[in-house]
N, C-alpha and C. Protein backbone atom coordinates (compact mmCIF):
# COMPACT_ATOMS: atom_id res chain seq x y z
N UNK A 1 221.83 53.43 108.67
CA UNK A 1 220.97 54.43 109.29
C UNK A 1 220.99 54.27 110.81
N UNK A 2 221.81 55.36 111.39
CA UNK A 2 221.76 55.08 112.89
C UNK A 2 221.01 56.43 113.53
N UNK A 3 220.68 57.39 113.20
CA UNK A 3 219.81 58.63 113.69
C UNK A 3 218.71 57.84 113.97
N UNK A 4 218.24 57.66 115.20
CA UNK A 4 216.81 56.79 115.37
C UNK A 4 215.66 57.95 116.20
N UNK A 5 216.60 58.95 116.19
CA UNK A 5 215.53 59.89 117.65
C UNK A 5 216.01 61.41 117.03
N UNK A 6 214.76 61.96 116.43
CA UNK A 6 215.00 63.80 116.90
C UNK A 6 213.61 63.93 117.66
N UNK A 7 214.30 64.92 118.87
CA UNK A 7 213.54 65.48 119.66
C UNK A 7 213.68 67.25 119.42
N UNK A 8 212.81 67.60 119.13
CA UNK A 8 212.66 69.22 118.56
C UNK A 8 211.53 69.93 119.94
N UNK A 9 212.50 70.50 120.53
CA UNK A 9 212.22 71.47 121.55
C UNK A 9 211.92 72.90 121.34
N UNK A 10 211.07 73.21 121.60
CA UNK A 10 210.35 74.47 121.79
C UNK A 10 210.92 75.38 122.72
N UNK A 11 211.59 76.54 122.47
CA UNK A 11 212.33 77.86 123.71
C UNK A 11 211.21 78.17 124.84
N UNK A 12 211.91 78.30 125.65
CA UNK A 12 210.72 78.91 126.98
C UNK A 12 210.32 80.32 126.77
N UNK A 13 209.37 80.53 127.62
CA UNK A 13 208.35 81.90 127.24
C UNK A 13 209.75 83.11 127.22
N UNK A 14 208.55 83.94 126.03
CA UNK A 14 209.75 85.25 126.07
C UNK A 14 208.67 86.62 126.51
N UNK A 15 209.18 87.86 126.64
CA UNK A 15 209.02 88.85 126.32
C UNK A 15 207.57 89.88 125.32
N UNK A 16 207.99 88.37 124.23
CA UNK A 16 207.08 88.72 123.35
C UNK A 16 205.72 88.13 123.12
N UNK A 17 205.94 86.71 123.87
CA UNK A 17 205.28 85.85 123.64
C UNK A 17 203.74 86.24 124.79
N UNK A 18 204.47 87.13 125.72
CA UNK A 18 203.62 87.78 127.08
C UNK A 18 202.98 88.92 126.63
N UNK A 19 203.66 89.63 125.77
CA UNK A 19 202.96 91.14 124.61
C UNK A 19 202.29 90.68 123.76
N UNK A 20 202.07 89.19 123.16
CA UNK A 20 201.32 89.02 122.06
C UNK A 20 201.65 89.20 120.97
N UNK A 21 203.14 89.44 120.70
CA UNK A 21 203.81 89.92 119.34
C UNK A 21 204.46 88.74 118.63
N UNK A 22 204.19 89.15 117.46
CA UNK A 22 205.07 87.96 116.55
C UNK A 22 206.16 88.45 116.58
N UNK A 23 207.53 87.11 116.83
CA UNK A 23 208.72 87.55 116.60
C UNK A 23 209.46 87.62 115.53
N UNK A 24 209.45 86.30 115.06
CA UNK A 24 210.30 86.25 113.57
C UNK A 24 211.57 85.70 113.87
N UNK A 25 212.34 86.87 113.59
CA UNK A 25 213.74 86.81 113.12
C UNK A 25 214.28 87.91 114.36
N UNK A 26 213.03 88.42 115.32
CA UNK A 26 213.61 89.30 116.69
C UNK A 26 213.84 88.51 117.79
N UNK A 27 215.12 89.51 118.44
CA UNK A 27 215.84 88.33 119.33
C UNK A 27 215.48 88.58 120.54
N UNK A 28 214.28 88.32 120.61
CA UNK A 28 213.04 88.46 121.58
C UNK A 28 214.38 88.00 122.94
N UNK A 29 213.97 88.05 124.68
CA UNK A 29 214.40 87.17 125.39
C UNK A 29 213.82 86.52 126.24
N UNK A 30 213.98 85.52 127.13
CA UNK A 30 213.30 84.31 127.72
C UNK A 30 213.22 85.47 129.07
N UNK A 31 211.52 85.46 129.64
CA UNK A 31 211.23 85.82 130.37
C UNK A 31 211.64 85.06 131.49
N UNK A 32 211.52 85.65 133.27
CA UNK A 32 211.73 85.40 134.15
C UNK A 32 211.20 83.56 134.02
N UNK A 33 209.82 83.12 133.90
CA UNK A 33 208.84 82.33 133.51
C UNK A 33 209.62 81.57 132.82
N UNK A 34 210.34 82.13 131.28
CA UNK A 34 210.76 81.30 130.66
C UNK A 34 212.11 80.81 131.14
N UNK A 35 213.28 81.49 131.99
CA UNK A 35 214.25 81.03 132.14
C UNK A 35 213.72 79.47 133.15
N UNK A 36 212.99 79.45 133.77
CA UNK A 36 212.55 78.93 134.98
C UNK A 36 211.91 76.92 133.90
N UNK A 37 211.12 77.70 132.92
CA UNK A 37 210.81 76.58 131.95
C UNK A 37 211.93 76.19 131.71
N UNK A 38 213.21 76.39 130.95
CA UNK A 38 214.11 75.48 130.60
C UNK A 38 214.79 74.75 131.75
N UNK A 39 214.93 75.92 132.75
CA UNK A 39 215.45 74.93 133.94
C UNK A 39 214.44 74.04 134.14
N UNK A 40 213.42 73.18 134.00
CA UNK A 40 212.72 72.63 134.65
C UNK A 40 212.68 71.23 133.34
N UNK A 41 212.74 71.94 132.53
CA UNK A 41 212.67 70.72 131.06
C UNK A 41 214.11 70.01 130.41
N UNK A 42 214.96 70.99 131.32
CA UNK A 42 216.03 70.72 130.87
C UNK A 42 216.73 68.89 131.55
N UNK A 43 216.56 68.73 132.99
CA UNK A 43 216.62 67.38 132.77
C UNK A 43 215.61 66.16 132.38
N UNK A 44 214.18 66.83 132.19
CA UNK A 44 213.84 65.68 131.49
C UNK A 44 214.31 65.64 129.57
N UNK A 45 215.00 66.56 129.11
CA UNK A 45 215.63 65.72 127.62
C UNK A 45 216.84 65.73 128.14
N UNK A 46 217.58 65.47 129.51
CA UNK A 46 218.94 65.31 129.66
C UNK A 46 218.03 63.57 129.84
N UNK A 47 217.17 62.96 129.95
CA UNK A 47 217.11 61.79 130.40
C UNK A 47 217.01 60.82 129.22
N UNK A 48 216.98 61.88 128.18
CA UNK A 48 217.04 61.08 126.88
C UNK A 48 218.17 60.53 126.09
N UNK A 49 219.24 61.41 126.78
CA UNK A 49 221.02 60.86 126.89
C UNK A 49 220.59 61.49 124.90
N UNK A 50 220.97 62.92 124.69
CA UNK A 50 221.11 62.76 123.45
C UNK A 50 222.53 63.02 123.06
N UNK A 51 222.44 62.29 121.77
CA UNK A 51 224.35 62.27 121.34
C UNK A 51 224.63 64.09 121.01
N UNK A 52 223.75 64.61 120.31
CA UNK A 52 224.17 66.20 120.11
C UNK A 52 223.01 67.55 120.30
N UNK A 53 223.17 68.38 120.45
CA UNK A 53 222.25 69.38 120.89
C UNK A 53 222.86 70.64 119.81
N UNK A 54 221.39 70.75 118.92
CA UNK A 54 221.90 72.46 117.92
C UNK A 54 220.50 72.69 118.36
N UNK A 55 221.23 74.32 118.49
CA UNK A 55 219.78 75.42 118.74
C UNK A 55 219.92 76.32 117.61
N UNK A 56 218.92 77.11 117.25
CA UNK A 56 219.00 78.50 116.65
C UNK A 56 219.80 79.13 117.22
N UNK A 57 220.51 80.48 116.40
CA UNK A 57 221.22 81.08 117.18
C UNK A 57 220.64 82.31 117.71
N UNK A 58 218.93 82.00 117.87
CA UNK A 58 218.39 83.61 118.26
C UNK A 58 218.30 82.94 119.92
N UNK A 59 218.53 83.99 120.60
CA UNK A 59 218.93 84.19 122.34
C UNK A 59 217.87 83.44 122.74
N UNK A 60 216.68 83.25 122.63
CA UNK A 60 215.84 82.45 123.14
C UNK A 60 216.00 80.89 123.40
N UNK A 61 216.15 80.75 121.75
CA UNK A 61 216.57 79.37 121.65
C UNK A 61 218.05 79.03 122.68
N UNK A 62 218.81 79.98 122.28
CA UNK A 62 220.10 79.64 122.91
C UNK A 62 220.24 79.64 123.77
N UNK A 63 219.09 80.27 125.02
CA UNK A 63 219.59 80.19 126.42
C UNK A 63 218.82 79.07 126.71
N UNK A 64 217.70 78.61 125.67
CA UNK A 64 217.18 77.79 126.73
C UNK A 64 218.57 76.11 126.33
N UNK A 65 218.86 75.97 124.96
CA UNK A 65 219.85 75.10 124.66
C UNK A 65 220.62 75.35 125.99
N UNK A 66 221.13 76.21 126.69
CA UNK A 66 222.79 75.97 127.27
C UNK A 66 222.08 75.69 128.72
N UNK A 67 220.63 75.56 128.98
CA UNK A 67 220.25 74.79 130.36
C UNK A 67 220.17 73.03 129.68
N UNK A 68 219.67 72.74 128.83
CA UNK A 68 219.95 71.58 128.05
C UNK A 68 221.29 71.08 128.44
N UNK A 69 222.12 71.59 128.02
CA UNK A 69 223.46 71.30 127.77
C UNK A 69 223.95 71.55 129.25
N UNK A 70 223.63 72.09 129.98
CA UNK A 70 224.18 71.81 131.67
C UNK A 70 223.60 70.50 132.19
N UNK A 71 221.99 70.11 131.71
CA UNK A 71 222.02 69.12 132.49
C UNK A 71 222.55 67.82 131.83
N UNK A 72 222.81 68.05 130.20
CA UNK A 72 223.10 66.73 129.71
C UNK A 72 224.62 66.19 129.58
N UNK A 73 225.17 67.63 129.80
CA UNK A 73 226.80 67.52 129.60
C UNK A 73 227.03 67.40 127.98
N UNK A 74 226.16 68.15 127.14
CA UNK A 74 226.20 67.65 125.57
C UNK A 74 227.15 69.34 125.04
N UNK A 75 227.60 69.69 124.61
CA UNK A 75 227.62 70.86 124.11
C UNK A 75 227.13 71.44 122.91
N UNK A 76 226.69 72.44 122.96
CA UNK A 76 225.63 73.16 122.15
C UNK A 76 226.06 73.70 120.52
N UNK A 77 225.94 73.10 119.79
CA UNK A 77 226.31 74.16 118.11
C UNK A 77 224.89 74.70 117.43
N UNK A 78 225.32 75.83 117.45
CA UNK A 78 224.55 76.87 117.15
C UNK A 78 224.07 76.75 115.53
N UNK A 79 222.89 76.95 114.95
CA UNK A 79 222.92 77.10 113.55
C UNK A 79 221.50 78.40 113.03
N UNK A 80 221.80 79.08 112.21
CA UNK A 80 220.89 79.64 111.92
C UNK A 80 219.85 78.77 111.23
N UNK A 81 219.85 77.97 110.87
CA UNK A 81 218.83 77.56 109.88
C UNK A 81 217.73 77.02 110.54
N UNK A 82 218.09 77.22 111.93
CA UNK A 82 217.14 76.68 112.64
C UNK A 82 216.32 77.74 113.38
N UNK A 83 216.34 79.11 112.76
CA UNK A 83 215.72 80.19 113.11
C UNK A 83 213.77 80.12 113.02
N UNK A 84 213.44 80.64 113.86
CA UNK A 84 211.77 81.20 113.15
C UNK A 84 211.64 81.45 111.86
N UNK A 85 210.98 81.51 111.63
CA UNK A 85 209.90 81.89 110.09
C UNK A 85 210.14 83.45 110.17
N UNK A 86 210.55 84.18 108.89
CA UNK A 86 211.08 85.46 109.05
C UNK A 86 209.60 85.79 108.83
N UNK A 87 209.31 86.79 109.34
CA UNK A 87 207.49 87.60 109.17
C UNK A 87 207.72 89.09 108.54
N UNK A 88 208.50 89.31 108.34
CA UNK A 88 208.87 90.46 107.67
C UNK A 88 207.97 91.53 108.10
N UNK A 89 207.52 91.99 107.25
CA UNK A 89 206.64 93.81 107.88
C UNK A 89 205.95 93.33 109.10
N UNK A 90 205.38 91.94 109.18
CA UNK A 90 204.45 91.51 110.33
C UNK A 90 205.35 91.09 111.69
N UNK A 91 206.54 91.13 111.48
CA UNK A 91 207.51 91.12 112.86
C UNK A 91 207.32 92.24 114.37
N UNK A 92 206.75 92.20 115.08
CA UNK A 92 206.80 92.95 116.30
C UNK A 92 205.28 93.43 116.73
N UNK A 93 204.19 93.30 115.70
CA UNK A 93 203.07 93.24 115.47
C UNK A 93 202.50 92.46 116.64
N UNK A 94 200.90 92.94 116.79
CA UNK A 94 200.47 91.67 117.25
C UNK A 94 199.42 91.25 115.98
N UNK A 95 198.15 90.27 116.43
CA UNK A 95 197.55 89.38 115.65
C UNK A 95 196.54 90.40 114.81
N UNK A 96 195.97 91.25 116.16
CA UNK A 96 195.25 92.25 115.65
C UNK A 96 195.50 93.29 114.45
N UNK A 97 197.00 93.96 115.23
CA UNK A 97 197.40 94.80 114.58
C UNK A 97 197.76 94.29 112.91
N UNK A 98 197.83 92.95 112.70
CA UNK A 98 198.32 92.71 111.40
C UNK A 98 197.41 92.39 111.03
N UNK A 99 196.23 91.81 111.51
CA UNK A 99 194.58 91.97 110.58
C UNK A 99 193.68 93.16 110.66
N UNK A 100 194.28 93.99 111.12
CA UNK A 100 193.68 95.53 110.46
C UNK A 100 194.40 96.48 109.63
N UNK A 101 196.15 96.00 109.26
CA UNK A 101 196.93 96.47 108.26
C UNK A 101 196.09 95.85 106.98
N UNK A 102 196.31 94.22 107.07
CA UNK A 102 196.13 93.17 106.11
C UNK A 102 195.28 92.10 106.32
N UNK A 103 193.46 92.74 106.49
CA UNK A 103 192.27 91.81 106.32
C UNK A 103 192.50 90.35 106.02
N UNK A 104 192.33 89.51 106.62
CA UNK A 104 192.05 87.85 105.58
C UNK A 104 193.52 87.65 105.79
N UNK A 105 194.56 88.33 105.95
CA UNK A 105 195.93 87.36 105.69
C UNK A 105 196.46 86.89 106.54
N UNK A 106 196.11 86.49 107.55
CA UNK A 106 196.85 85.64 109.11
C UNK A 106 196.36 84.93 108.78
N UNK A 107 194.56 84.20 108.15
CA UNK A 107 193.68 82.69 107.92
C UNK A 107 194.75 82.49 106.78
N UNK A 108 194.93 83.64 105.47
CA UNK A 108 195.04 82.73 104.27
C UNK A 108 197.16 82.48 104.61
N UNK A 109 197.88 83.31 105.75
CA UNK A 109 199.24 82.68 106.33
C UNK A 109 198.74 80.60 106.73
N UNK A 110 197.88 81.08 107.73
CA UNK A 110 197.65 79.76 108.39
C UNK A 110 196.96 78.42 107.94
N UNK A 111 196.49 79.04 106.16
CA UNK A 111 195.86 77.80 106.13
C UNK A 111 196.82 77.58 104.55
N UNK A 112 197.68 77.99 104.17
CA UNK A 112 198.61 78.09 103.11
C UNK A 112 199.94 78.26 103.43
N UNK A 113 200.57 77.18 103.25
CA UNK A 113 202.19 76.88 103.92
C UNK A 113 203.15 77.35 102.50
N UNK A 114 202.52 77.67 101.44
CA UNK A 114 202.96 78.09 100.44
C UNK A 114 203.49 79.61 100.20
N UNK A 115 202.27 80.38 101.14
CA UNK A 115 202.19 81.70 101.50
C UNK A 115 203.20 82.19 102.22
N UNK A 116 203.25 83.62 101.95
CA UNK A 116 204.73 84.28 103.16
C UNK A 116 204.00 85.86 103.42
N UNK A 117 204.23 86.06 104.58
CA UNK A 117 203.61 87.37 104.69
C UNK A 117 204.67 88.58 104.08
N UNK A 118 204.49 89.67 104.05
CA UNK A 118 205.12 90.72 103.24
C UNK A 118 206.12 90.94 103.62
N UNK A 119 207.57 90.68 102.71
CA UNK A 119 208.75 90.34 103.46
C UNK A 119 209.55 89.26 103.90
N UNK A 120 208.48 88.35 104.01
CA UNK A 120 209.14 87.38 105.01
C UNK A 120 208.94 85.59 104.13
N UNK A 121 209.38 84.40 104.96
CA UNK A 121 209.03 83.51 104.16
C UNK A 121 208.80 82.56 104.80
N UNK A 122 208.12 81.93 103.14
CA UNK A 122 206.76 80.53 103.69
C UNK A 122 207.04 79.87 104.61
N UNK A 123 206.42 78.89 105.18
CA UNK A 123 206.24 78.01 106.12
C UNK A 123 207.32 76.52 104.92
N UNK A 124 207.38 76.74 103.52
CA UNK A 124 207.55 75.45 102.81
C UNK A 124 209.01 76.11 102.89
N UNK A 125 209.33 77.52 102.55
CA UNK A 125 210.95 77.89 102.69
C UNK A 125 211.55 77.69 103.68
N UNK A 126 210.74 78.08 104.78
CA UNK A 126 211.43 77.64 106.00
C UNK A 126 212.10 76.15 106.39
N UNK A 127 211.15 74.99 105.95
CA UNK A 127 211.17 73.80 106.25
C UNK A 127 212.65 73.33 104.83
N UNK A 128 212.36 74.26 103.72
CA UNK A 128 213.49 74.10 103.21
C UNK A 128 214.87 74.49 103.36
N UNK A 129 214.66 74.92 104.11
CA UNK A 129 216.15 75.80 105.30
C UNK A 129 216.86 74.56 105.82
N UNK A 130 215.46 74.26 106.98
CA UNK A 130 216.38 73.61 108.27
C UNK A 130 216.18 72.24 107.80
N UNK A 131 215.71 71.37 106.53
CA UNK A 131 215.83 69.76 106.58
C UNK A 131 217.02 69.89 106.42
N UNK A 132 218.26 70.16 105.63
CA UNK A 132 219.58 70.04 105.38
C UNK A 132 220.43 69.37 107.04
N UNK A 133 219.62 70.30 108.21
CA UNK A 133 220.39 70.26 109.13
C UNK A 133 220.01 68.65 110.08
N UNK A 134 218.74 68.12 109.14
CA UNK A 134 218.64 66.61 109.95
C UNK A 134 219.34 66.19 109.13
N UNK A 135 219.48 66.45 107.23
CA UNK A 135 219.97 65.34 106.80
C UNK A 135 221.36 65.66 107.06
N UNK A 136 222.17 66.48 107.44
CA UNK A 136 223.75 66.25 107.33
C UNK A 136 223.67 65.55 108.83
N UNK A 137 222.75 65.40 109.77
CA UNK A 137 223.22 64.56 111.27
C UNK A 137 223.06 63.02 110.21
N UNK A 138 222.22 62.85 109.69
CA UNK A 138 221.78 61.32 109.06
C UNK A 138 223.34 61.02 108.63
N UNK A 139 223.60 62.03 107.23
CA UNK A 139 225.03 61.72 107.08
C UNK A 139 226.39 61.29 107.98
N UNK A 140 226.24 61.88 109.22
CA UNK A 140 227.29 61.99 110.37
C UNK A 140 227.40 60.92 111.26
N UNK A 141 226.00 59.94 111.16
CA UNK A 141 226.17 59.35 112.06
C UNK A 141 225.44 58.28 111.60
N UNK A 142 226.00 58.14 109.89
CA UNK A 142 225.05 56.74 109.14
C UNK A 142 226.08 55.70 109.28
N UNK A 143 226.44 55.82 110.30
CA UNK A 143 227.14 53.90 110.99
C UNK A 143 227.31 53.99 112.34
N UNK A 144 227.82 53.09 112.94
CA UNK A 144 227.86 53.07 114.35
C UNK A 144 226.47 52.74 115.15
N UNK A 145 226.57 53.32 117.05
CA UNK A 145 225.70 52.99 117.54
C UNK A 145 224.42 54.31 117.40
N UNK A 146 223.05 53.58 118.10
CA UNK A 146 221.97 54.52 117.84
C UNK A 146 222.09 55.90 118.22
N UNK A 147 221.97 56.79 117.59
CA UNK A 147 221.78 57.91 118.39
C UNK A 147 220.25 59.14 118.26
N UNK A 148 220.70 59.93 119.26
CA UNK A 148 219.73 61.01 118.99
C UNK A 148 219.94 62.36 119.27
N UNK A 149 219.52 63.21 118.57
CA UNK A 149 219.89 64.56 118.51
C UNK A 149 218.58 65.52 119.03
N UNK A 150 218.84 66.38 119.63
CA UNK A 150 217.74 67.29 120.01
C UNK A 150 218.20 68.86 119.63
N UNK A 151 217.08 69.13 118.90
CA UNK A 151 216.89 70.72 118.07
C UNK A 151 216.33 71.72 118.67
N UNK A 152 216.94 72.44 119.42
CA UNK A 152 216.16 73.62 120.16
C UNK A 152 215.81 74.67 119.07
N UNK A 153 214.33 75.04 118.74
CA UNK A 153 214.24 76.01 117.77
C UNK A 153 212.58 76.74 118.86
N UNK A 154 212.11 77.00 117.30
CA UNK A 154 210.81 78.04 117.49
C UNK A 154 209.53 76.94 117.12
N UNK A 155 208.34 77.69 117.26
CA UNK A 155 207.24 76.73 117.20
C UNK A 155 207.05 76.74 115.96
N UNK A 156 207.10 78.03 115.60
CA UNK A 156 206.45 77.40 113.25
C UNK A 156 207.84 76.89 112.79
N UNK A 157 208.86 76.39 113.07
CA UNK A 157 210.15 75.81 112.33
C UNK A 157 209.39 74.77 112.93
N UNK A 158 209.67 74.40 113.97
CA UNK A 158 209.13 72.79 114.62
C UNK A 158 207.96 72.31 113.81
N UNK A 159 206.75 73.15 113.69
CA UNK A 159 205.48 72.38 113.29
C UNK A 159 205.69 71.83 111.90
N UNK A 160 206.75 73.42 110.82
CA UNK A 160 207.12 72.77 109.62
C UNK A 160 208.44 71.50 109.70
N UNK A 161 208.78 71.61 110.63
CA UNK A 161 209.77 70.53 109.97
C UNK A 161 209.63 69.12 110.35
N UNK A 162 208.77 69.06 111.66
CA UNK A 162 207.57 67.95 111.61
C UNK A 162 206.86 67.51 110.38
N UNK A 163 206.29 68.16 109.79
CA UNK A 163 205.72 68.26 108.47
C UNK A 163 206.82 67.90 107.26
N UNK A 164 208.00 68.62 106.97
CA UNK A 164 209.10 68.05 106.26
C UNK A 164 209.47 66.60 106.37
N UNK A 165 209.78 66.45 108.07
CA UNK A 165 210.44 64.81 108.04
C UNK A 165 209.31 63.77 107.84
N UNK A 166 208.02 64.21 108.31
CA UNK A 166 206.92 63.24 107.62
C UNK A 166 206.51 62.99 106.05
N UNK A 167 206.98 63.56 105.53
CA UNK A 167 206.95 63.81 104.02
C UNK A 167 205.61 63.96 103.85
N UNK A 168 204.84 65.23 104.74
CA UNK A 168 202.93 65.03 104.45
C UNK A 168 203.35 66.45 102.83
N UNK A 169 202.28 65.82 102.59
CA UNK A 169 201.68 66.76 101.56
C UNK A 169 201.65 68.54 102.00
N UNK A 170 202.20 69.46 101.61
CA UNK A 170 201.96 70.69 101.92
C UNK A 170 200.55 70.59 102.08
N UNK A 171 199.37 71.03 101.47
CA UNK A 171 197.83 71.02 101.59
C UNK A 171 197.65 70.17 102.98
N UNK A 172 198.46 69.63 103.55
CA UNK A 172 198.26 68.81 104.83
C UNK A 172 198.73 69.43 106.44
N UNK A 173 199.98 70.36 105.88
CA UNK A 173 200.78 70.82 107.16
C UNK A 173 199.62 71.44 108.34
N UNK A 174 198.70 72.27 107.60
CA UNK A 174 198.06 73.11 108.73
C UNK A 174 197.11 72.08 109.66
N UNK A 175 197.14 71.08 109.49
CA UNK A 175 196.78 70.25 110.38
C UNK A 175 197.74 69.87 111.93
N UNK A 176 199.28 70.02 111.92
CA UNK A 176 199.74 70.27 112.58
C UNK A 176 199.49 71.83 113.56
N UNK A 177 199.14 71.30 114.65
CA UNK A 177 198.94 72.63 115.82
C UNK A 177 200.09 73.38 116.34
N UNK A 178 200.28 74.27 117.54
CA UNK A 178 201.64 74.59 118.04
C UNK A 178 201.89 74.07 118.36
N UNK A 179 203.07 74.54 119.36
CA UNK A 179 203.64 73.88 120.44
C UNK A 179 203.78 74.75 121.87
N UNK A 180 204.05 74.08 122.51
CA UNK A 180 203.97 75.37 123.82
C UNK A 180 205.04 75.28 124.31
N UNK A 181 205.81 76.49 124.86
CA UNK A 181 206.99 76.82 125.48
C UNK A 181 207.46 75.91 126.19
N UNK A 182 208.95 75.60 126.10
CA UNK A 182 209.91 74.24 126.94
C UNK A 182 209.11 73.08 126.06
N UNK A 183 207.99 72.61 125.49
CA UNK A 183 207.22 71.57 125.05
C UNK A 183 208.41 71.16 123.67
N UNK A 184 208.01 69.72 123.33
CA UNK A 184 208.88 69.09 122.19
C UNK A 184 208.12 67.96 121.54
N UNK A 185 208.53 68.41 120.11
CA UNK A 185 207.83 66.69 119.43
C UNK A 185 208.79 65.90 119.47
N UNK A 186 208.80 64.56 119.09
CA UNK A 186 209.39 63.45 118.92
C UNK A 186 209.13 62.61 117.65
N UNK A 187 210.52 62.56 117.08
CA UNK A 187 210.19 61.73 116.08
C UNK A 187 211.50 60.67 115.88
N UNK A 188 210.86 59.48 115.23
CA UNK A 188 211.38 57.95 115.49
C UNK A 188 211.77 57.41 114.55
N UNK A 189 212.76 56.49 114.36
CA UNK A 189 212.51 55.51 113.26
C UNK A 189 212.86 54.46 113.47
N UNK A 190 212.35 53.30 113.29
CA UNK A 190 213.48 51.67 113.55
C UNK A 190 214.17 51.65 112.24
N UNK A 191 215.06 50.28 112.57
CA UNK A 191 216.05 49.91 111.47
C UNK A 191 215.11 49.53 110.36
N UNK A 192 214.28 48.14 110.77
CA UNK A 192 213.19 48.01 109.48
C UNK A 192 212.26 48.85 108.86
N UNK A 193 212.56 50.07 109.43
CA UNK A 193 211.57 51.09 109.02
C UNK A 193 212.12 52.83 109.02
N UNK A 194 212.60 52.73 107.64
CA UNK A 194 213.47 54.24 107.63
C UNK A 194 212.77 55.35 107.83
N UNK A 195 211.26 55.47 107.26
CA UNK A 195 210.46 56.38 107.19
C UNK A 195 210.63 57.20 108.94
N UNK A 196 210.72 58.57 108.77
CA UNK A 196 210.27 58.88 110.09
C UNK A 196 208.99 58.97 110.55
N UNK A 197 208.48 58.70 112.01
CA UNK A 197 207.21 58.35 112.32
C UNK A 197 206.87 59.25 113.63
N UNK A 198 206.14 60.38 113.79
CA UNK A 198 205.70 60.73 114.85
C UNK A 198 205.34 59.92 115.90
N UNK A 199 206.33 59.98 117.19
CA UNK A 199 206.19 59.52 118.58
C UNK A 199 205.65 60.22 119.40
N UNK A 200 205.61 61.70 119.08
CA UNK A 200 205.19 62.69 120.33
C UNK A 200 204.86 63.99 120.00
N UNK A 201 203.91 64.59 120.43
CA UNK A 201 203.78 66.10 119.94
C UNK A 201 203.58 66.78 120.92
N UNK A 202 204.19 68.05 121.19
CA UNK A 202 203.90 68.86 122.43
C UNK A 202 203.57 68.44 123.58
N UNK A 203 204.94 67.41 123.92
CA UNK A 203 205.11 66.69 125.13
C UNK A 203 205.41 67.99 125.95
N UNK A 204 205.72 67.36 127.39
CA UNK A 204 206.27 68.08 128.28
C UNK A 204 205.33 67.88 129.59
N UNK A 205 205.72 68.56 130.85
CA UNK A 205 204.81 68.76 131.66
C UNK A 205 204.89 70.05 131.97
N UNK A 206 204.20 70.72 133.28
CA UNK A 206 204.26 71.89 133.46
C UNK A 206 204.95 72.21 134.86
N UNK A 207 205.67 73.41 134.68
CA UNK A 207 206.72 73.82 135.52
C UNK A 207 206.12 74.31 136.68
């Protein structure tokens, strides 16, 4: 076991995120604000020297990955599985507008990781998407020296897959909060200790 470090980065502000709209699976883009966030976050996870860098392949994620990848000299592979939470009919919406379509269902989205809004899927499908993509790095790099990989995605993939690599109880996830734009968790493991272990949540500073 040599994967000792994922750092899961959060895209800088978009478009949508300034309208109040849920995105999903829309390929929202990084506002003026947000291009300015990755430039600014981008060498502090270049200081983390990581061995590989995958983003989602929605434009957000990806532009803020290829300021990553300028300051770290890492190059970037793209994966879908590391997309947002699809929201289906509730995509482009804001919070309001989808609790006066559908009363009660943003609390019973947010407090049920089991749940999927109309169209779209759970918070537990999602996290069943993108673990594949830590465990094939585990596979890739189960000898040799330590390394670490950093995941440029969205904030509900991050909070669930925080939640995945901790192995918490679904009935537990909504205890995990967001994350905020350019912001990243951290998660650890030593040799005597395979389990992964939260080091950091919605680090960062401000730009």
């Amino acid at each position: 076991m040599t994967l000792r470090m994922v750092v899961l980065l959060r895209h800088g502000q978009t478009d949508y995120n300034v309208a109040g709209r849920m995105q999903g699976h829309i390929d929202s883009v990084l506002t003026e604000t947000g291009v300015a966030q990755a430039a600014h976050v981008a060498p502090e996870i270049a200081r983390l020297a990581p061995d590989r860098l995958i983003s989602s392949d929605l434009a957000r994620a990806a532009d803020t990955a290829e300021a990553v990848a300028a300051a770290s000299g890492q190059p970037v592979k793209l994966d879908s599985r590391l997309r947002e939470t699809h929201l289906g009919e509730w995509q482009g919406q804001t919070v309001a507008e989808i609790e006066e379509a559908y009363p009660g269902a943003i609390a019973t989205w947010r407090s049920d990781p089991a749940w999927a809004p109309p169209g779209g899927e759970s918070r537990i499908e999602v996290v069943r998407r993108a673990m594949p993509v830590v465990e094939e790095l585990e596979d890739e790099f189960s000898s040799g020296p330590d390394t670490t990989a950093v995941l440029i995605a969205h904030g509900g993939l991050i909070a669930g897959l925080v939640c995945g690599m901790l192995a918490l109880p679904p009935a537990t996830w909504p205890a995990i909060g967001g994350i905020g734009n350019c912001r990243w968790a951290t998660l650890a493991r030593r040799a005597d200790h395979p389990r992964w272990r939260l080091a950091g949540y919605n680090v960062g500073s401000d730009s």
